[in-house]
N, C-alpha and C. Protein backbone atom coordinates (compact mmCIF):
# COMPACT_ATOMS: atom_id res chain seq x y z
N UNK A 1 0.83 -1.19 0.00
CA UNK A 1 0.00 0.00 0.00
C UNK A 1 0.87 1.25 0.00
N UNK A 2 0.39 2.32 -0.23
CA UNK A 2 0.99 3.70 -0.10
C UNK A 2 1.59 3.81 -1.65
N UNK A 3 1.69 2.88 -2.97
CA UNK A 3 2.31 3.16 -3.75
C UNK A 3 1.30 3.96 -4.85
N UNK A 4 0.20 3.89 -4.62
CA UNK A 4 -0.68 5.25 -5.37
C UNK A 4 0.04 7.19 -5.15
N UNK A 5 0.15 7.09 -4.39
CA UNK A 5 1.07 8.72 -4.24
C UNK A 5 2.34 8.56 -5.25
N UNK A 6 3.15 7.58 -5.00
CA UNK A 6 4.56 7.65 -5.62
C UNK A 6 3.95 7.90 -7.21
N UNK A 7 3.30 6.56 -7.21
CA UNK A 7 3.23 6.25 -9.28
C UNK A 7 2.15 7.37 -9.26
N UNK A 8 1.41 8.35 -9.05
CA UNK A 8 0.79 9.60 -9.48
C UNK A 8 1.78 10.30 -9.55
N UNK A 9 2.83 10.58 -8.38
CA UNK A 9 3.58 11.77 -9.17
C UNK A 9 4.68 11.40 -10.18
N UNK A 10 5.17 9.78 -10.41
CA UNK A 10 5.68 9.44 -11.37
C UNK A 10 5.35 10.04 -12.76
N UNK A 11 3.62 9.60 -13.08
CA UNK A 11 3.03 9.77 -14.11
C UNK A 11 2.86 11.39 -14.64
N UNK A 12 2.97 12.52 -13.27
CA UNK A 12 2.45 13.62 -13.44
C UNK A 12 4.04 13.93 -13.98
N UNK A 13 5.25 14.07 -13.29
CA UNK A 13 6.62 14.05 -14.24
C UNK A 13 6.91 13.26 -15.40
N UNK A 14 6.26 11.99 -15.91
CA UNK A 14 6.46 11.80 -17.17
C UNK A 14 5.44 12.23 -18.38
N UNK A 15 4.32 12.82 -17.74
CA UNK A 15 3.86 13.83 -18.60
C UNK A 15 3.98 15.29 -18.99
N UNK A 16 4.46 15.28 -17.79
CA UNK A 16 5.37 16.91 -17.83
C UNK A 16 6.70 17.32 -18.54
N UNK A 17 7.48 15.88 -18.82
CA UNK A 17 8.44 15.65 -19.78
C UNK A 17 8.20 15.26 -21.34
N UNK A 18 6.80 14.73 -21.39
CA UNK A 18 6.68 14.46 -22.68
C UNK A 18 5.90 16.11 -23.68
N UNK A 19 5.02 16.15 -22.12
CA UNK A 19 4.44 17.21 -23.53
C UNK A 19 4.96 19.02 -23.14
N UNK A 20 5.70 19.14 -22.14
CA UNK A 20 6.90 20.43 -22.08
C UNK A 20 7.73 20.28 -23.08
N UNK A 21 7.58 21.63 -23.93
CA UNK A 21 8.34 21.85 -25.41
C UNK A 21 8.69 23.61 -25.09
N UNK A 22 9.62 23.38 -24.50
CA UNK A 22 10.94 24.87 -24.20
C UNK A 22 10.72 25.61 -25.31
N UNK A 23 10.84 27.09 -25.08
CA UNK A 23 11.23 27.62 -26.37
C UNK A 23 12.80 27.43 -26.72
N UNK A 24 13.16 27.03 -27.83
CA UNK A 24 13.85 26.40 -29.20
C UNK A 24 14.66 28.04 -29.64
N UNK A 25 15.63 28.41 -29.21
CA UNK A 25 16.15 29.55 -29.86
C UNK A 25 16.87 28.54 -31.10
N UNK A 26 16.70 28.37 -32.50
CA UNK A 26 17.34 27.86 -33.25
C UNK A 26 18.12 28.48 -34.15
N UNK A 27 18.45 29.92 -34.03
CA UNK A 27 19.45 30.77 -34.77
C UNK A 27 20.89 30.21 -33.45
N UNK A 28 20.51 30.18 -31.96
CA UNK A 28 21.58 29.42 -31.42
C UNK A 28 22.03 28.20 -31.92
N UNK A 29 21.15 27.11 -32.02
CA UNK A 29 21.31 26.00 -32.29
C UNK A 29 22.42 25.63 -33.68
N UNK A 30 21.94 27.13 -34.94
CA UNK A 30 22.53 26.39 -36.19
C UNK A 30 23.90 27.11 -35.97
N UNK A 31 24.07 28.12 -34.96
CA UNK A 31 25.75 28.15 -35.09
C UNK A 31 26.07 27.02 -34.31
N UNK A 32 25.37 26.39 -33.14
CA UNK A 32 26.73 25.46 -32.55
C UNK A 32 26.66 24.64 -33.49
N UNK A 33 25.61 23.91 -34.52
CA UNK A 33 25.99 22.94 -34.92
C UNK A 33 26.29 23.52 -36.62
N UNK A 34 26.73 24.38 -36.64
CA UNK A 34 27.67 25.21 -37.45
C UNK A 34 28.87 24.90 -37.54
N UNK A 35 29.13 25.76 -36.17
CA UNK A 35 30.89 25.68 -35.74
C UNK A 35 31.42 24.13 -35.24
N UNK A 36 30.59 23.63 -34.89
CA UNK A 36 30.95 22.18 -34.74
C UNK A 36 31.26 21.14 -35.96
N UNK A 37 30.82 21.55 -36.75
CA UNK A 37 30.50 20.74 -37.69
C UNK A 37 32.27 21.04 -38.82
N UNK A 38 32.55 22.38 -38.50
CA UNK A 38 33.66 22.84 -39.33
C UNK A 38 35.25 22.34 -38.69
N UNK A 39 34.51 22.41 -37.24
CA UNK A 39 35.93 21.60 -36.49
C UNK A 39 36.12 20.72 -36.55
N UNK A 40 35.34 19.60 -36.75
CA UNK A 40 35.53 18.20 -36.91
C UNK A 40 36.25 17.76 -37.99
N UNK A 41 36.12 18.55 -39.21
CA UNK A 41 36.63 18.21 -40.57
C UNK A 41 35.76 17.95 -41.06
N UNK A 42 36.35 16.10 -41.91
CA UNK A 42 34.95 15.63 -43.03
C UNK A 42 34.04 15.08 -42.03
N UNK A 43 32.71 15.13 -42.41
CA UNK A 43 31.51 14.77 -41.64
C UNK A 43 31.28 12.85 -42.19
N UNK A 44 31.83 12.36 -43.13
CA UNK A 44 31.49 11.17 -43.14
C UNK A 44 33.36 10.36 -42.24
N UNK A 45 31.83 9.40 -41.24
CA UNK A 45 32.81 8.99 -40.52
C UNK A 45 33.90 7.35 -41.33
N UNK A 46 33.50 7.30 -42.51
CA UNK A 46 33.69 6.00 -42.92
C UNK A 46 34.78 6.45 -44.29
N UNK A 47 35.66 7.77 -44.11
CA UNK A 47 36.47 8.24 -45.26
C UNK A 47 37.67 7.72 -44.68
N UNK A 48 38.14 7.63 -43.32
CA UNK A 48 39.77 6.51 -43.01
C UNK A 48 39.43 4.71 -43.46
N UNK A 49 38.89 4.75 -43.83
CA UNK A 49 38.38 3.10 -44.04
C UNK A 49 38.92 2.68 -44.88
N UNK A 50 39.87 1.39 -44.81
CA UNK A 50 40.41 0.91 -46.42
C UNK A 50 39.26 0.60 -47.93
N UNK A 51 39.89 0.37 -48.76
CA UNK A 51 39.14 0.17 -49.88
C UNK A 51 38.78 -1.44 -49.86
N UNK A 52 37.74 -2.18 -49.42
CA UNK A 52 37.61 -3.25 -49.90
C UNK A 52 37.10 -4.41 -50.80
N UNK A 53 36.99 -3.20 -51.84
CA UNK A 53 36.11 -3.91 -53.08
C UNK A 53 37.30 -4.67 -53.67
N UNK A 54 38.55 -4.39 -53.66
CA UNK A 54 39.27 -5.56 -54.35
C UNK A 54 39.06 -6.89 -53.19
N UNK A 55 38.88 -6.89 -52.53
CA UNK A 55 38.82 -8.35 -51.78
C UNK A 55 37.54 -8.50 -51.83
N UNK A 56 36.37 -7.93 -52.23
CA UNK A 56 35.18 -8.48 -52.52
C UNK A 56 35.33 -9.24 -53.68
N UNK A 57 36.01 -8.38 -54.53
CA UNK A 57 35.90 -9.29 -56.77
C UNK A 57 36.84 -10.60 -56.32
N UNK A 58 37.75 -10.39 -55.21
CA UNK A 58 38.64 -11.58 -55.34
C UNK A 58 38.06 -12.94 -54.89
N UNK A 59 37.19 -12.54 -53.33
CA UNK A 59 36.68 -13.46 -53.08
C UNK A 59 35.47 -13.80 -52.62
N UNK A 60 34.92 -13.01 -54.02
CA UNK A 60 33.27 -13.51 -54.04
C UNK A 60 33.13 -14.87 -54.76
N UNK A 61 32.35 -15.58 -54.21
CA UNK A 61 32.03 -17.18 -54.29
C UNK A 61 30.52 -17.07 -54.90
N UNK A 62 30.32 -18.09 -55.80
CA UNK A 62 29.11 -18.24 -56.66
C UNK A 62 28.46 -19.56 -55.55
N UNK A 63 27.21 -18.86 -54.75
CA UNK A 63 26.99 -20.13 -53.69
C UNK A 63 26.26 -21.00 -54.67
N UNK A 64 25.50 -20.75 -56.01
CA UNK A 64 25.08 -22.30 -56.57
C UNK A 64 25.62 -23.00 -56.93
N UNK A 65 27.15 -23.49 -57.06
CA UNK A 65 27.28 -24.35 -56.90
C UNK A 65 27.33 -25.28 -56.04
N UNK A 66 27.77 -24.45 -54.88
CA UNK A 66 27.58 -26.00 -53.89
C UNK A 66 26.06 -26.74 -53.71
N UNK A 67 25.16 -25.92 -54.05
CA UNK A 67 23.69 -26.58 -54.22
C UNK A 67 23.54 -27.61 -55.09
N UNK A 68 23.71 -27.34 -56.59
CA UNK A 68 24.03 -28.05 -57.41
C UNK A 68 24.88 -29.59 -56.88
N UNK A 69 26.06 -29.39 -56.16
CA UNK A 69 26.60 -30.52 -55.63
C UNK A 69 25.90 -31.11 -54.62
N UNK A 70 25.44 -30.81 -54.24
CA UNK A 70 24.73 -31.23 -52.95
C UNK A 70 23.35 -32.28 -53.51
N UNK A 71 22.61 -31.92 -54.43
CA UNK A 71 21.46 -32.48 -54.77
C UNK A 71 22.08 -33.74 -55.95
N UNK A 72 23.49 -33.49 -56.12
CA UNK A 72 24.15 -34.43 -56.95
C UNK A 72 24.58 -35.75 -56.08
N UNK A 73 24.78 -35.45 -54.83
CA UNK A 73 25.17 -36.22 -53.85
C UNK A 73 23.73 -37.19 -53.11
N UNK A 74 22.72 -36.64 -53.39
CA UNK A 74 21.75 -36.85 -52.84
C UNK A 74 21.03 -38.06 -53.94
N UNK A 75 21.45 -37.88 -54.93
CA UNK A 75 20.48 -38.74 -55.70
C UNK A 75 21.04 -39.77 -56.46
């Protein structure tokens, strides 16, 4: 007993978090993510990454054949 008080004011702070919408200064917002964006450098995180399409052409495998063998084995 006694847990009706707690979970009411639970519910009254997670509605007070969902539907409280701050005012949004967004002329702040687009310089930080302005100036942030220029310090970092390049924005794609996947440009130090080796190249690995030559080891894809090298060792891409055609899986029908082993199917083919397999139903050869079977019958």
């Amino acid at each position: 007993m006694g847990r009706g008080r707690a979970k009411a004011k639970q519910i009254k702070v997670a509605r007070k978090l969902k539907y409280y919408s701050p005012d949004t200064d967004l002329n702040r917002l687009q310089q930080e993510l302005g100036s942030e964006s220029q310090a970092s450098g390049s924005s794609d995180p996947y440009d130090n990454e080796p190249d690995y399409s030559d080891y894809a052409d090298k060792y891409n495998v055609d899986d029908d054949n082993e199917e083919d063998d397999y139903t050869q084995r079977e019958s």
